[in-house]
Protein backbone atom coordinates (compact mmCIF):
# COMPACT_ATOMS: atom_id res chain seq x y z
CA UNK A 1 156.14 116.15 128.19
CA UNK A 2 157.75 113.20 126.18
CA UNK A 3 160.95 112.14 127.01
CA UNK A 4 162.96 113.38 124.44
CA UNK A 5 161.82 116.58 125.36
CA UNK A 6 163.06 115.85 129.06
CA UNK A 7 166.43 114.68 127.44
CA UNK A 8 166.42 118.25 125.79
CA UNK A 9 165.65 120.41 128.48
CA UNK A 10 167.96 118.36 130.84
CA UNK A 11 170.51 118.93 128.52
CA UNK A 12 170.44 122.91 129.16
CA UNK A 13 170.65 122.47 132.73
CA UNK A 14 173.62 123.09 134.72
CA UNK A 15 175.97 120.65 135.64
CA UNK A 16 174.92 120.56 139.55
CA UNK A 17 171.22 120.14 138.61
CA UNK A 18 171.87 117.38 136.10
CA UNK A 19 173.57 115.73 138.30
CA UNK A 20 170.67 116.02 141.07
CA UNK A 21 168.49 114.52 138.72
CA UNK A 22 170.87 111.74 137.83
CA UNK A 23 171.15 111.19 141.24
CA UNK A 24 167.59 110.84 141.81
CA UNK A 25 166.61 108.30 139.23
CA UNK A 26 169.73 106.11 139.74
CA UNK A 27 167.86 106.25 143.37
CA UNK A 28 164.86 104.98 142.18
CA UNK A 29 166.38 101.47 140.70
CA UNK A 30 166.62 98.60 142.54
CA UNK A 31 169.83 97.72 144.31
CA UNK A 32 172.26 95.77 142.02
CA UNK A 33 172.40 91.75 142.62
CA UNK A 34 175.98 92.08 143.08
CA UNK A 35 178.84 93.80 145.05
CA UNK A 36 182.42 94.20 143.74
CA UNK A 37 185.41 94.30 146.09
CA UNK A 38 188.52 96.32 146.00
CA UNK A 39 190.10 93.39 145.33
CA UNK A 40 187.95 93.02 142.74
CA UNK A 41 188.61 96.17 140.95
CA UNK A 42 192.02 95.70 141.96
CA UNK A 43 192.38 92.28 139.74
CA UNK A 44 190.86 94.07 136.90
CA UNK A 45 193.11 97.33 136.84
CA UNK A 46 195.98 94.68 136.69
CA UNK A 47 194.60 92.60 134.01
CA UNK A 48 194.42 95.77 131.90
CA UNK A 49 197.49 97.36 132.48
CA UNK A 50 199.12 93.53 132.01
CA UNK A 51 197.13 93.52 128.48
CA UNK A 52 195.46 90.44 129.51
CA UNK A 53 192.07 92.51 128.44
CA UNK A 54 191.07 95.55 126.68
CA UNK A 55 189.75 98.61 127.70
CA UNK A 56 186.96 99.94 125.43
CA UNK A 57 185.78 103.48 125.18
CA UNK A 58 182.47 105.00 126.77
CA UNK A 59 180.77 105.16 123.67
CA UNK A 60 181.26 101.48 122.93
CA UNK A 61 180.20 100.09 126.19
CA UNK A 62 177.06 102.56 125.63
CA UNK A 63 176.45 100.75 122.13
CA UNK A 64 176.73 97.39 123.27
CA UNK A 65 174.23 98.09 126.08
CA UNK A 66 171.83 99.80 123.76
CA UNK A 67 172.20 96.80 120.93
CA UNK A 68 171.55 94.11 123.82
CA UNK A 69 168.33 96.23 124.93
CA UNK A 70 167.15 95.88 121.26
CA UNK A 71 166.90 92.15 121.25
């Protein structure tokens, strides 16, 4: 099975088992390099909210990642 043909099948699952499969190959990676702190997260809600930055939607973050894979 290729995996666009996974992607497709996945795609008809329910939401718990999608989200068991998810969960099982986000297990798989290794652990990230970094931790972020409440502070952290903290600092960045307030530099939104301020304006200082600029939220962008799901589907841009998910194009930017996608373009940077391609080079």
């Amino acid at each position: 099975m290729g995996v666009e043909e996974l992607k497709r099948e996945a795609r008809q699952l329910p939401e718990g088992e999608k989200a068991d499969i998810i969960s099982g190959l986000l297990s798989t990676f290794p652990s990230a390099e970094y931790d972020v702190s409440d502070a952290e997260v903290a600092l960045r809600i307030a530099e939104t909210e301020s304006g200082e930055v600029q939220d962008i939607s799901y589907e841009e973050l998910k194009a930017t990642i996608l373009e940077r894979g391609q080079k």
